[in-house]
N, C-alpha and C. Protein backbone atom coordinates (compact mmCIF):
# COMPACT_ATOMS: atom_id res chain seq x y z
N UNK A 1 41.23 63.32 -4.56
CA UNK A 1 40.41 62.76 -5.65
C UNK A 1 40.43 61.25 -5.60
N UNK A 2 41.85 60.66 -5.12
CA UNK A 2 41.62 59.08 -5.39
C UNK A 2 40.91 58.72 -4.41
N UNK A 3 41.06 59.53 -3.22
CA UNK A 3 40.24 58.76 -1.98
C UNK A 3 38.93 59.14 -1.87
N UNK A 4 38.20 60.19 -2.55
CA UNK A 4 37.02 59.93 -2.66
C UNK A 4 36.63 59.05 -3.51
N UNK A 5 36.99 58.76 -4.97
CA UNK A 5 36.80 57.43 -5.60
C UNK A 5 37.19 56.12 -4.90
N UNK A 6 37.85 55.89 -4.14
CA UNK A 6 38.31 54.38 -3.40
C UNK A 6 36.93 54.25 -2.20
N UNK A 7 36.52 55.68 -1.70
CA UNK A 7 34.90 55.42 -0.92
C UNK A 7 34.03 55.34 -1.71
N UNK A 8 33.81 55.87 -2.92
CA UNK A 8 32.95 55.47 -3.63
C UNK A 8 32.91 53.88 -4.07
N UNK A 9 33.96 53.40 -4.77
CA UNK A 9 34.10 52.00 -5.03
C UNK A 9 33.50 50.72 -3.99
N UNK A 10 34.16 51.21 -2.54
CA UNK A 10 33.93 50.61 -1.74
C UNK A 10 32.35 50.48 -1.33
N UNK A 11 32.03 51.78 -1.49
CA UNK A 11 30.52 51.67 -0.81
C UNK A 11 29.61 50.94 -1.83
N UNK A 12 29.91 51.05 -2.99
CA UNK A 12 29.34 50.29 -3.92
C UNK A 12 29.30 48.69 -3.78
N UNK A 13 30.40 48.22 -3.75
CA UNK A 13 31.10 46.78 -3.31
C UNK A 13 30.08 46.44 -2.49
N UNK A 14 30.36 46.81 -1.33
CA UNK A 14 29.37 47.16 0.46
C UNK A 14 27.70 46.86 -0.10
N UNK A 15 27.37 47.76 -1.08
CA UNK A 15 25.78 47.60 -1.17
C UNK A 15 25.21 46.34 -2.12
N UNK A 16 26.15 46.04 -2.95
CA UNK A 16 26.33 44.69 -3.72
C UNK A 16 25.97 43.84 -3.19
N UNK A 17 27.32 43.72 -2.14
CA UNK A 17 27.06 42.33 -1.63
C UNK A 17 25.90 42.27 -0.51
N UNK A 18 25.51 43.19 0.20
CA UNK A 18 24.46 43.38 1.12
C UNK A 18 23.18 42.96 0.59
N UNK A 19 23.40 43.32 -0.73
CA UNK A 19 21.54 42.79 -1.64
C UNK A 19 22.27 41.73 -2.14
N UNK A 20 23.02 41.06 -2.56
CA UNK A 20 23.03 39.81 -2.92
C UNK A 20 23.00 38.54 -1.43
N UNK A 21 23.53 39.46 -0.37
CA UNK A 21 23.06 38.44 0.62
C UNK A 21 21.81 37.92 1.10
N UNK A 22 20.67 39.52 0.84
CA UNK A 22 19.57 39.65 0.94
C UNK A 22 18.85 38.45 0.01
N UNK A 23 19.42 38.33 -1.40
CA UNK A 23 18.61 37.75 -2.34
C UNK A 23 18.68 36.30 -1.98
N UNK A 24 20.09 35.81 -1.38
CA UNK A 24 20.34 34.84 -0.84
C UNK A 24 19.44 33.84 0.21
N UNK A 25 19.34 34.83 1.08
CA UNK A 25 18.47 35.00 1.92
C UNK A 25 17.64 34.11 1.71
N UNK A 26 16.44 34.92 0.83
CA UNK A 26 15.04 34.83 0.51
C UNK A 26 15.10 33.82 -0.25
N UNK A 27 16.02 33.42 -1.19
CA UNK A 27 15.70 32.59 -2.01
C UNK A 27 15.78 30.86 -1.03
N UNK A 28 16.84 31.12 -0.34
CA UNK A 28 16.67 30.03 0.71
C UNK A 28 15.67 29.83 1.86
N UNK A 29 14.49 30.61 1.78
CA UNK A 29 13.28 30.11 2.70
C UNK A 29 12.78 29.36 1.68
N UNK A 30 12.48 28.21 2.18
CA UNK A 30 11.22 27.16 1.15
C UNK A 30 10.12 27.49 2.08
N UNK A 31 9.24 27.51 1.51
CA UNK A 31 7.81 26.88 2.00
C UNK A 31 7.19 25.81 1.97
N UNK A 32 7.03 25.07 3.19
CA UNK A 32 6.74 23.77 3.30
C UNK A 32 5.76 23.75 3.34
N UNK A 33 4.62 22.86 2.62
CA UNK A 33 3.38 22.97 2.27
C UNK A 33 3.33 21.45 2.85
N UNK A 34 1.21 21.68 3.53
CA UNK A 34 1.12 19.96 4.01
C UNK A 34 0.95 19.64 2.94
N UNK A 35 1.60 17.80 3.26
CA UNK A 35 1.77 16.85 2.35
C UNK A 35 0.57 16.02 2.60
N UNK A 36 -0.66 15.59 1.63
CA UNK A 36 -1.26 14.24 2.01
C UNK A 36 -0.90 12.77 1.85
N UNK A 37 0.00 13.03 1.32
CA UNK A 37 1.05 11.59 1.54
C UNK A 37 1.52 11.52 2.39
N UNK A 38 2.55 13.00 2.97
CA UNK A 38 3.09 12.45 4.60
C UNK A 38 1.92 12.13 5.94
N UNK A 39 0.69 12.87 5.58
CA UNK A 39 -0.25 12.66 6.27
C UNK A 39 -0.82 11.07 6.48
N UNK A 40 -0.68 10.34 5.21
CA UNK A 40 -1.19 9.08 5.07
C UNK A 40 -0.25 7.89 5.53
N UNK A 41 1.05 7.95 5.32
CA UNK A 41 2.07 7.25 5.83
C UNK A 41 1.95 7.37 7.21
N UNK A 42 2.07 8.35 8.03
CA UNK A 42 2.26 8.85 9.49
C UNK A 42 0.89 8.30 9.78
N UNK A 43 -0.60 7.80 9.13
CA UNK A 43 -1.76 6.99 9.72
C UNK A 43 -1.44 5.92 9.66
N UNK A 44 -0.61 5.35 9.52
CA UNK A 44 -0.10 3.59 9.27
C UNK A 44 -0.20 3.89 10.87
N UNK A 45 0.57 4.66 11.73
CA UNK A 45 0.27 4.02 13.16
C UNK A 45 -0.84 5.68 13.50
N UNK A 46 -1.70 4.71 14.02
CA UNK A 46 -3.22 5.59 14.61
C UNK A 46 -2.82 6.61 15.30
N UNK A 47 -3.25 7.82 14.89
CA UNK A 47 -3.44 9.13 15.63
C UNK A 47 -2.36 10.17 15.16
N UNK A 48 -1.47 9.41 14.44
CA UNK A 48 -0.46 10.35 14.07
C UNK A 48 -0.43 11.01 12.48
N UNK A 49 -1.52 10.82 11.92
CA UNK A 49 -2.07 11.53 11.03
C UNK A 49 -2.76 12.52 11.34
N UNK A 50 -3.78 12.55 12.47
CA UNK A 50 -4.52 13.46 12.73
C UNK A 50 -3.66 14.26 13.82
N UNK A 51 -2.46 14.36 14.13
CA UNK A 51 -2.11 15.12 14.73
C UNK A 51 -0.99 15.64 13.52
N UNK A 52 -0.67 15.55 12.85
CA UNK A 52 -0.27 15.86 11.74
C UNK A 52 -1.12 16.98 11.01
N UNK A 53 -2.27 16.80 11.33
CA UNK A 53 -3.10 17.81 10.61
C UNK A 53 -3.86 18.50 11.71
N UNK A 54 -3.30 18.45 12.73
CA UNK A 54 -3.58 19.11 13.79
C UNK A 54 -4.94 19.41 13.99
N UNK A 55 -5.69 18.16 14.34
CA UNK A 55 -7.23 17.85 14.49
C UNK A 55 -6.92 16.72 15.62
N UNK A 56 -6.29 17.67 16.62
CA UNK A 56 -6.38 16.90 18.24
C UNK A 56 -8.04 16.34 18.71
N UNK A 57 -8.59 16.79 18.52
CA UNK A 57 -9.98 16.60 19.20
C UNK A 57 -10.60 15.15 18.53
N UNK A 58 -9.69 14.93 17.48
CA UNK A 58 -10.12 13.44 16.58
C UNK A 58 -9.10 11.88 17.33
N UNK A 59 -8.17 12.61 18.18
CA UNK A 59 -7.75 11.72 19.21
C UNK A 59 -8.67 10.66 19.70
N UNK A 60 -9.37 11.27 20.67
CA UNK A 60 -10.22 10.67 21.34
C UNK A 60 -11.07 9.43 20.84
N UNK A 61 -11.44 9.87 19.33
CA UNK A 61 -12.31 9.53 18.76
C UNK A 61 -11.80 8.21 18.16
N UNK A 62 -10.33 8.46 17.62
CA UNK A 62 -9.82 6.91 16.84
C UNK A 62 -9.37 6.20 18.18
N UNK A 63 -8.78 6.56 19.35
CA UNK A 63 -8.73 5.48 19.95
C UNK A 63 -9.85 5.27 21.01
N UNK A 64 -10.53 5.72 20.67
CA UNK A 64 -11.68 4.59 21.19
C UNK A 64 -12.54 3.74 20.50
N UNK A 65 -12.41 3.84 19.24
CA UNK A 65 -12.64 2.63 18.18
C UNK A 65 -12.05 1.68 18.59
N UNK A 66 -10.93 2.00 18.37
CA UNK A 66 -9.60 0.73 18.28
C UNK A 66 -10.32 -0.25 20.21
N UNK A 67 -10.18 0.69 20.65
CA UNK A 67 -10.69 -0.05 22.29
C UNK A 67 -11.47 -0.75 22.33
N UNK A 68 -12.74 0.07 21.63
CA UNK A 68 -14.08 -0.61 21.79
C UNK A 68 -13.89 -1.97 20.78
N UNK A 69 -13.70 -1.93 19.43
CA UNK A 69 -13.67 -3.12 18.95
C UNK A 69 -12.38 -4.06 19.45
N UNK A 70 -11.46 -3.82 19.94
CA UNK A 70 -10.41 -4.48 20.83
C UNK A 70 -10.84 -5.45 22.06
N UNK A 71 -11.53 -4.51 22.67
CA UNK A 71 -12.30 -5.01 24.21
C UNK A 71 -12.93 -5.95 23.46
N UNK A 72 -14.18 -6.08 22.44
CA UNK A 72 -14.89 -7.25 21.83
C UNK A 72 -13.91 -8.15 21.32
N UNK A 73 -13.44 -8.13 20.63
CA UNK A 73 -12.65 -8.94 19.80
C UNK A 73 -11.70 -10.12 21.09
N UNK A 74 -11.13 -9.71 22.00
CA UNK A 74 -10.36 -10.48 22.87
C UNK A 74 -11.16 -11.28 23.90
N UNK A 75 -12.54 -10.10 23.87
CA UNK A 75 -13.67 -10.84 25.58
C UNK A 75 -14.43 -11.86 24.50
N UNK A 76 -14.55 -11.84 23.05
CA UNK A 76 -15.09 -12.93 21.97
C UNK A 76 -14.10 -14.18 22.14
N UNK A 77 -12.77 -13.80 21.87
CA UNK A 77 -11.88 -14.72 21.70
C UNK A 77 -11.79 -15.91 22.78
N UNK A 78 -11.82 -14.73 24.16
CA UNK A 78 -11.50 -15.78 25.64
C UNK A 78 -12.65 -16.97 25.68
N UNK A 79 -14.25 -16.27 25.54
CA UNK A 79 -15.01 -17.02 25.22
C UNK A 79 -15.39 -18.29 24.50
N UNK A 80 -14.58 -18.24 23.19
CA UNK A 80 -14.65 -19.05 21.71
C UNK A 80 -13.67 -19.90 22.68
N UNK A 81 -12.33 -19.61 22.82
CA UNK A 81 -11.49 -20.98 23.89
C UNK A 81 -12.14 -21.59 24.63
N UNK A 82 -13.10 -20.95 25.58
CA UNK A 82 -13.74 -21.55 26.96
C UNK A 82 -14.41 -22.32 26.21
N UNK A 83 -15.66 -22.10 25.32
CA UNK A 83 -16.52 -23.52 24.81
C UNK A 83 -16.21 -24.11 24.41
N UNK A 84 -15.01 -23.78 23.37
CA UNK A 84 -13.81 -24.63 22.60
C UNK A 84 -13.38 -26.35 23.41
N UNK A 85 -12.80 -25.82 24.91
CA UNK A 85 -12.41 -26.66 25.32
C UNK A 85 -13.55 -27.03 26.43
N UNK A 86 -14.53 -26.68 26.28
CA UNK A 86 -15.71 -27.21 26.99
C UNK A 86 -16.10 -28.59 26.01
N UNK A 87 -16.47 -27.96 24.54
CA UNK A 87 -16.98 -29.09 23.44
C UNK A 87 -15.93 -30.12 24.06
N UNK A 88 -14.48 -29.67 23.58
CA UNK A 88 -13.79 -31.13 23.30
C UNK A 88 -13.78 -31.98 24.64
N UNK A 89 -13.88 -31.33 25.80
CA UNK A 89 -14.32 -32.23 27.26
C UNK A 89 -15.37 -33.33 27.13
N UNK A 90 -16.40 -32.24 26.43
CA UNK A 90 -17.68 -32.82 26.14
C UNK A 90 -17.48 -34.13 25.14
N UNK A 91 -17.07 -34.05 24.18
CA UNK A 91 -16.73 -34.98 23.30
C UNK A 91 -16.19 -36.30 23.52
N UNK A 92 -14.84 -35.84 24.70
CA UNK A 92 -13.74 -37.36 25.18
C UNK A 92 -14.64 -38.27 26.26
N UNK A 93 -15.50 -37.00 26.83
CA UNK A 93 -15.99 -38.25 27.60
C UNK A 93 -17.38 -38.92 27.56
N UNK A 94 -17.76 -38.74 26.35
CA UNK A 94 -19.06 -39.46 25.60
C UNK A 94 -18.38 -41.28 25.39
N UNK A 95 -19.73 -41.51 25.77
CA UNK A 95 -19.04 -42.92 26.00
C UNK A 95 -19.72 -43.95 24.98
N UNK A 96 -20.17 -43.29 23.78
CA UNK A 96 -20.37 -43.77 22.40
C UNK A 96 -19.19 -44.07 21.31
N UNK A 97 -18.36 -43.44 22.20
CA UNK A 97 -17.05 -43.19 21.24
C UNK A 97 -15.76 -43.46 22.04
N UNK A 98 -15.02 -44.50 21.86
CA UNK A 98 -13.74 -44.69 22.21
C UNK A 98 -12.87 -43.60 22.00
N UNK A 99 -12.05 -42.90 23.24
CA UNK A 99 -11.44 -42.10 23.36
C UNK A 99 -10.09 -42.22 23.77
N UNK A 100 -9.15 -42.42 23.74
CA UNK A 100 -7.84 -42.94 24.45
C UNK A 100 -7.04 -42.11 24.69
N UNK A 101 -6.21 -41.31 25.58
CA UNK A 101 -5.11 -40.52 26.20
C UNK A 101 -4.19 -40.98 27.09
N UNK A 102 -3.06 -40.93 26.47
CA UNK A 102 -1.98 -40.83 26.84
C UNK A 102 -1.38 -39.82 28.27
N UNK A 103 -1.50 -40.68 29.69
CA UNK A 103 -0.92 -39.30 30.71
C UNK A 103 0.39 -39.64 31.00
N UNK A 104 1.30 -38.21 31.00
CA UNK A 104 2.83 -38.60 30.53
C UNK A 104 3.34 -38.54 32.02
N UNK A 105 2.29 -38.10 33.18
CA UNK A 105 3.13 -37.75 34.85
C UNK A 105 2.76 -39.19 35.12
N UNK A 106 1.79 -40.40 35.06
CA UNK A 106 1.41 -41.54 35.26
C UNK A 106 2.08 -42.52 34.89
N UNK A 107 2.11 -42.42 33.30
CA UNK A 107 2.69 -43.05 32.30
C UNK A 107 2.07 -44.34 31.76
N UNK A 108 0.47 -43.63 31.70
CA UNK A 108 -0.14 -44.92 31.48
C UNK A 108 -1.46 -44.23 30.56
N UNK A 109 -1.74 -44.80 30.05
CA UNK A 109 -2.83 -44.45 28.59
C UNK A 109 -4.48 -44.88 28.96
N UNK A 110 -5.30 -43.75 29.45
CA UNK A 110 -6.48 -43.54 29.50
C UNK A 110 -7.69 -43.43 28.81
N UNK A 111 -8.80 -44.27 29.10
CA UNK A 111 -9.94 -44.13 27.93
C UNK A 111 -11.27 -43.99 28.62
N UNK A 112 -12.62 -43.26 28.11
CA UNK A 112 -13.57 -42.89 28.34
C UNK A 112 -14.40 -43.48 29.15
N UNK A 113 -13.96 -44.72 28.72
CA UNK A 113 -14.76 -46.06 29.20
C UNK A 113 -15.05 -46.50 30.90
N UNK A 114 -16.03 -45.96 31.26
CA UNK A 114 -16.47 -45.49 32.27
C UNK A 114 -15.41 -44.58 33.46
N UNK A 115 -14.65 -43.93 32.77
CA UNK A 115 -13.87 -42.72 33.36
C UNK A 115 -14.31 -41.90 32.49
N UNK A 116 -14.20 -40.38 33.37
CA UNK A 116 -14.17 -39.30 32.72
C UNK A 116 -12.95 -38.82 32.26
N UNK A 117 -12.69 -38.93 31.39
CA UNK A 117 -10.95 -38.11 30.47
C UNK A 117 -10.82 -36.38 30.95
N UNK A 118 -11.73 -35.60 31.11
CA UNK A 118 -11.73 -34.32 31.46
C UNK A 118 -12.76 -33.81 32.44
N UNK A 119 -12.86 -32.85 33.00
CA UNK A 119 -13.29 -32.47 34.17
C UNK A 119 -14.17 -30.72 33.64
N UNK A 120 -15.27 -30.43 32.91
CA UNK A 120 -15.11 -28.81 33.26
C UNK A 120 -16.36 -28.62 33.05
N UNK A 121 -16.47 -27.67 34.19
CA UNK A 121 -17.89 -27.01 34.60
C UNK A 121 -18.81 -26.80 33.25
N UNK A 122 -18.56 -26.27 32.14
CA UNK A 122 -19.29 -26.31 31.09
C UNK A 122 -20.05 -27.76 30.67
N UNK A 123 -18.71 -28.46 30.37
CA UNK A 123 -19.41 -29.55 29.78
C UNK A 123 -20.33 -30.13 30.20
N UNK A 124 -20.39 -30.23 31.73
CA UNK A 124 -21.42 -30.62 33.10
C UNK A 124 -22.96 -30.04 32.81
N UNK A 125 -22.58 -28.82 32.02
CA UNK A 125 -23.57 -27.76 32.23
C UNK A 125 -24.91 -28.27 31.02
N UNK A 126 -23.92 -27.91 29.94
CA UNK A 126 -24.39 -28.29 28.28
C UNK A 126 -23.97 -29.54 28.06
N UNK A 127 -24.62 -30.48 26.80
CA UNK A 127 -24.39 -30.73 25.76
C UNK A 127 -23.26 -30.64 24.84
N UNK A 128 -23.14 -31.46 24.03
CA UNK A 128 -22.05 -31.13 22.82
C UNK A 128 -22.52 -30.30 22.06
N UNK A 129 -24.12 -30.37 21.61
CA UNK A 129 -24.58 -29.94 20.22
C UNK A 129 -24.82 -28.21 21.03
N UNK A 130 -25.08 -27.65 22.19
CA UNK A 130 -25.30 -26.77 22.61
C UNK A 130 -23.54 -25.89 23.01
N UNK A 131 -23.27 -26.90 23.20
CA UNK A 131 -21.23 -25.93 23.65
C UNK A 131 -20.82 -26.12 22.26
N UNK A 132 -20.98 -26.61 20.85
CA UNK A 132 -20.76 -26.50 19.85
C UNK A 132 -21.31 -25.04 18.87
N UNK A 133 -22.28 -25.02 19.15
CA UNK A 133 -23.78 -24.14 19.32
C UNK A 133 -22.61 -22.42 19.34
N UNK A 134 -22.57 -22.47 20.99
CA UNK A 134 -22.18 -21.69 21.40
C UNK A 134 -20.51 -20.95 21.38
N UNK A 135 -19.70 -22.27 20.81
CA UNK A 135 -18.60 -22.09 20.11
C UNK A 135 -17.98 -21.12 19.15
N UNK A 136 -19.54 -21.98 17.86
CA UNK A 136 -19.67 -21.03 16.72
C UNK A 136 -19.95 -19.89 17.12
N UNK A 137 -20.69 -19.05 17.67
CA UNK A 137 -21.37 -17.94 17.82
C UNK A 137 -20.30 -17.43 18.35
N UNK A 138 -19.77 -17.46 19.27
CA UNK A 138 -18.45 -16.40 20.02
C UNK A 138 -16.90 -16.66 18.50
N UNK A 139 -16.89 -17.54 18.18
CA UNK A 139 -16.12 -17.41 17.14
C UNK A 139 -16.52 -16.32 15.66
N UNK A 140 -17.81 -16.78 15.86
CA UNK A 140 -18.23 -15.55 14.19
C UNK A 140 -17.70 -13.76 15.24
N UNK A 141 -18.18 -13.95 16.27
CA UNK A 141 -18.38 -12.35 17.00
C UNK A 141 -17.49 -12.16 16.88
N UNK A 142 -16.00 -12.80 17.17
CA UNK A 142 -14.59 -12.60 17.76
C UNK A 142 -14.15 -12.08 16.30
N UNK A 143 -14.04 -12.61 15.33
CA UNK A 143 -14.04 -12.61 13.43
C UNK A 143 -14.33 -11.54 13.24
N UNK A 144 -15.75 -11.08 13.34
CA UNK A 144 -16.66 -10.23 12.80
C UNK A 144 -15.68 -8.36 14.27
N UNK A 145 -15.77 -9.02 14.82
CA UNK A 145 -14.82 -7.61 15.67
C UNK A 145 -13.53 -7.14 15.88
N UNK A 146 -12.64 -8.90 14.73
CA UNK A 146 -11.31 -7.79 14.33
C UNK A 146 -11.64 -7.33 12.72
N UNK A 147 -12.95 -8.03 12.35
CA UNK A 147 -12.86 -6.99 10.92
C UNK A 147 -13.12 -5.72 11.20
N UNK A 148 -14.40 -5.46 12.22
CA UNK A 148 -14.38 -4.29 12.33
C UNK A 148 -13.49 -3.53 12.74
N UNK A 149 -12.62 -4.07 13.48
CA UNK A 149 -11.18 -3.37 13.86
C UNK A 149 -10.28 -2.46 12.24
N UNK A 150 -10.29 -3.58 11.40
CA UNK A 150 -9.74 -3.33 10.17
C UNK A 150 -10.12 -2.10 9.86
N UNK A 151 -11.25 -2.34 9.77
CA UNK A 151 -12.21 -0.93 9.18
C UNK A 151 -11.60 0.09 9.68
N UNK A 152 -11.84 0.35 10.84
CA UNK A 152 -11.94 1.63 12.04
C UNK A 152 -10.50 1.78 11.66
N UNK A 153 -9.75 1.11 10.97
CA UNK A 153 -7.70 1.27 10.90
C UNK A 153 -7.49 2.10 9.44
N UNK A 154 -8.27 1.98 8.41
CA UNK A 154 -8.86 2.08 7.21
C UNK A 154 -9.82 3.13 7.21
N UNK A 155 -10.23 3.81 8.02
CA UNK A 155 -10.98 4.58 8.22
C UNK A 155 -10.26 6.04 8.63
N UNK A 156 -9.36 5.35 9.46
CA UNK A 156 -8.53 6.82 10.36
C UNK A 156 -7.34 7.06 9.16
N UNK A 157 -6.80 6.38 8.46
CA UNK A 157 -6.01 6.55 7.44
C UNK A 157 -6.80 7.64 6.23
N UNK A 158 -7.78 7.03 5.90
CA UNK A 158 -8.95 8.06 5.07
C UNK A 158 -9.21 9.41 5.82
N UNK A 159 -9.61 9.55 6.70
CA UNK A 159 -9.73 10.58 6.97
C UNK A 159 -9.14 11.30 7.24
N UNK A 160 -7.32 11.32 8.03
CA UNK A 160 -6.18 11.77 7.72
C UNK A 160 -5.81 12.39 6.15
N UNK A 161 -6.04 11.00 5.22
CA UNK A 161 -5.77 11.91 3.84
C UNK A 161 -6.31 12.74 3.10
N UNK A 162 -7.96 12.56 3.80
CA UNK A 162 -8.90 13.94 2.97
C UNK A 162 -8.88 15.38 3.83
N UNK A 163 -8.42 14.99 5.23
CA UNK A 163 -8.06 16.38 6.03
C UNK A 163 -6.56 17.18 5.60
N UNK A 164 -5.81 16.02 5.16
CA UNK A 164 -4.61 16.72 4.72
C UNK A 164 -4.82 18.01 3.27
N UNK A 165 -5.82 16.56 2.53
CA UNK A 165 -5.79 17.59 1.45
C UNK A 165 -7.27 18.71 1.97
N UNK A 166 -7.64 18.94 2.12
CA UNK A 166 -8.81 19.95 2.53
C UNK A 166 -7.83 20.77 3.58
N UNK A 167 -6.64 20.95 3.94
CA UNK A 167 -5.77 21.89 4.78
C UNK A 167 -6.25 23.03 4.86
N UNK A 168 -5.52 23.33 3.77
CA UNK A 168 -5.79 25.21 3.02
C UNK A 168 -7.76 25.18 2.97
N UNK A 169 -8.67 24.51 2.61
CA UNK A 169 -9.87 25.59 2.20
C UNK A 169 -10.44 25.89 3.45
N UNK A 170 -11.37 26.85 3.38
CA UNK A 170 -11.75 27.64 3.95
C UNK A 170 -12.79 28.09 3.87
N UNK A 171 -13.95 28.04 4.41
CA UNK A 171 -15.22 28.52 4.28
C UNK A 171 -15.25 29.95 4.52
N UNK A 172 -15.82 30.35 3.62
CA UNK A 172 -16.15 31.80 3.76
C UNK A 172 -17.10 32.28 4.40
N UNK A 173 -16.79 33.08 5.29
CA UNK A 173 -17.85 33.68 6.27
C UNK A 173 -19.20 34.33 5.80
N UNK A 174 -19.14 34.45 4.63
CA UNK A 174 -20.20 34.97 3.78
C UNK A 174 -21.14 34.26 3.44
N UNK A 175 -20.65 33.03 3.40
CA UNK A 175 -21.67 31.62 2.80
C UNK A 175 -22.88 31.60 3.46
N UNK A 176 -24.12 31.77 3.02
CA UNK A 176 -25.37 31.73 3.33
C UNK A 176 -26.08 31.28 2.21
N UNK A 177 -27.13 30.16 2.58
CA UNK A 177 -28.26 29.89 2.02
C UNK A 177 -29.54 29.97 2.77
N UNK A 178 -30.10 30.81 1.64
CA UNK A 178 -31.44 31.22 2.10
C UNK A 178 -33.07 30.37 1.41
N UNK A 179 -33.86 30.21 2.14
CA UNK A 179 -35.13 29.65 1.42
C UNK A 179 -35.91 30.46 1.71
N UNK A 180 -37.27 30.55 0.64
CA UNK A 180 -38.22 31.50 1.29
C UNK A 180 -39.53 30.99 0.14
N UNK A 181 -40.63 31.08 0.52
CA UNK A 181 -41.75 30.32 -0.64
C UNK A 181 -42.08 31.85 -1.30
N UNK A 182 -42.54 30.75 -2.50
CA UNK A 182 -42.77 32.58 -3.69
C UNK A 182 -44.47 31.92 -3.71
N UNK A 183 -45.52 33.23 -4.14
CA UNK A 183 -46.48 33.09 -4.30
C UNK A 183 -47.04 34.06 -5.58
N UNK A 184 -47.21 33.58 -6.82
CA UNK A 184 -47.54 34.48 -7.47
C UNK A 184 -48.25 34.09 -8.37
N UNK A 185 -49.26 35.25 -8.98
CA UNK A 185 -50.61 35.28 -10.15
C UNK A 185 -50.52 36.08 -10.53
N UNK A 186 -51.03 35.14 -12.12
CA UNK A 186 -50.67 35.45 -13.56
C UNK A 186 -52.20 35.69 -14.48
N UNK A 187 -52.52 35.68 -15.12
CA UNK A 187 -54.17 36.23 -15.97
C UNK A 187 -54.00 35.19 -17.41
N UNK A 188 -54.41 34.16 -17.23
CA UNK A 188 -54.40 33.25 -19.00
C UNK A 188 -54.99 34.04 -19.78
N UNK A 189 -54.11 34.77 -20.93
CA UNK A 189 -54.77 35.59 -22.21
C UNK A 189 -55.60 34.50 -22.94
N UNK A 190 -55.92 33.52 -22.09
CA UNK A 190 -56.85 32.83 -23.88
C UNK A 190 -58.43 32.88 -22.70
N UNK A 191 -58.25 33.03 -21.32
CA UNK A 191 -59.42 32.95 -20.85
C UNK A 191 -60.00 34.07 -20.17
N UNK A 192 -59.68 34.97 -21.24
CA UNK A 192 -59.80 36.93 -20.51
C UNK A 192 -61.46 37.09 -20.30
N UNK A 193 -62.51 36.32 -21.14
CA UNK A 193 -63.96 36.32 -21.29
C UNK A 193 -64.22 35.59 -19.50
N UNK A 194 -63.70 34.13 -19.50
CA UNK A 194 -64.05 33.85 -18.19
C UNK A 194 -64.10 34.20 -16.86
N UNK A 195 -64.37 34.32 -15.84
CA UNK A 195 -64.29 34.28 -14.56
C UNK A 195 -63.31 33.57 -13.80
N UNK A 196 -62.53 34.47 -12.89
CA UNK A 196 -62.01 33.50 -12.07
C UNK A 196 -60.54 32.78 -13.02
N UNK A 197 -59.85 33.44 -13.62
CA UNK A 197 -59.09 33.10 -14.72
C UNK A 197 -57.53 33.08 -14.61
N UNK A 198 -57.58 33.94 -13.05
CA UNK A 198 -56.17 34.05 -12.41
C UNK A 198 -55.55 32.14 -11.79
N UNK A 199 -54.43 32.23 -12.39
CA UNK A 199 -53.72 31.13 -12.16
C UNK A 199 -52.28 31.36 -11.16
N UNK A 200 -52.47 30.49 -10.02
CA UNK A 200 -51.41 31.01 -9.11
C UNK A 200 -50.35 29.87 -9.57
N UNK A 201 -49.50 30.78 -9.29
CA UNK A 201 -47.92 30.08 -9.33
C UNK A 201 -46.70 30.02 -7.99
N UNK A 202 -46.61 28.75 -7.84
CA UNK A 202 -46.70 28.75 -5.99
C UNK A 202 -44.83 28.14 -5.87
N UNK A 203 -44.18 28.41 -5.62
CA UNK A 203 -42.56 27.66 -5.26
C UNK A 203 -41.57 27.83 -4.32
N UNK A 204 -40.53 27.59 -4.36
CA UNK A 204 -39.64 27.74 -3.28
C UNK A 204 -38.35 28.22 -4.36
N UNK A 205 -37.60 29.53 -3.58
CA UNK A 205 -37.02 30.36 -3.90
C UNK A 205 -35.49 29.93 -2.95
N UNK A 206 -34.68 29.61 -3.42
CA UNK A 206 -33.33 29.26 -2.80
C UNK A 206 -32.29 29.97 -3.13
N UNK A 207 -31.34 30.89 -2.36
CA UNK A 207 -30.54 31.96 -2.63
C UNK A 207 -29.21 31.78 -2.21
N UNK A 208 -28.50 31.11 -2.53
CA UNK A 208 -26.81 30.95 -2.17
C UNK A 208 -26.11 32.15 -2.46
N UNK A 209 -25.53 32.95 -1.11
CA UNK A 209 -24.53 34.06 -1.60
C UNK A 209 -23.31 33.21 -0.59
N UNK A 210 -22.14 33.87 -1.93
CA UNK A 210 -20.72 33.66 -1.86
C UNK A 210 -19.93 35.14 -0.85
């Protein structure tokens, strides 16, 4: 008698703790749900938002923004230097204007005055008012193509955070919209004596099923 009660006890004990390990268990899976905040932080550096939301095929797409306005922005920049120091060539050795330089391998102090102070194929080429000209213009481009850079940086961050949150939905395979024109005639009760009294009623019929 005691030792069938001491298996009973036991097996009880045994099934206890077996479902409380169970409950254990389960209660320790979390479910990690995407974050559009971690999505948006992780776009501070490009591409790692959208791989975060696992929209590989949008790779391609942000860094070749970044390239394309990159490639402009630096082939603007090299440019804006070259006329840069074309103008100021142009400038030292105008001989309207006293120019004086200091050469430190000589050690003797140089002026415009029928010497040339600088030497470069541009200045030879153009003008001041034309390598000035042309200054400005590669400087606005160079400006104008790291803003657009900004953008395209500001852009991939946005669209990271509206893909994060749009994760979960889901278009339903059901979704259809339909159009189709309606054509229909009606009889005016006030002109039943007249001829010709039918009035058509003509529209477009639009049918969204869920």
């Amino acid at each position: 008698m005691l030792l069938y009660l001491a298996i009973l006890i036991t097996s009880v004990c045994l099934t206890t703790e077996i479902s409380a390990q169970s409950i254990d268990k389960t209660d320790s899976v979390k479910v990690v749900k995407h974050s559009p905040r971690k999505a948006t932080l992780l776009a501070l550096v490009p591409g790692l938002g959208q791989i975060y939301n696992k929209k590989y095929w949008k790779l391609p797409i942000v860094y070749a923004g970044f390239a394309v306005t990159g490639y402009f922005a630096i082939w603007n920049r090299g440019k804006y230097l070259e006329f840069n120091d074309a103008y100021i060539a142009s400038i030292n050795n105008t001989n309207d204007k006293l120019v004086v330089r200091y050469d430190p391998e000589n050690d003797v102090y140089e002026s415009n005055i029928n010497h040339r102070l600088s030497y470069n194929e541009l200045a030879d080429k153009y003008d001041a008012n034309k390598l000035k000209t042309y200054r400005d213009a590669y400087r606005r481009d160079m400006e104008f193509s790291f803003i657009l850079m900004g953008v395209w940086y500001i852009l991939q961050i946005l669209d990271a955070t509206v893909d994060a949150h749009l994760y979960y939905w889901e278009v339903n395979e059901n979704l259809s919209v339909k159009a189709e024109p309606i054509f229909q005639q009606s009889i005016n009760p006030t002109l039943l004596m007249i001829p010709n009294n039918v009035i058509n009623h003509n529209g477009l019929k639009i049918t969204v099923k869920f």
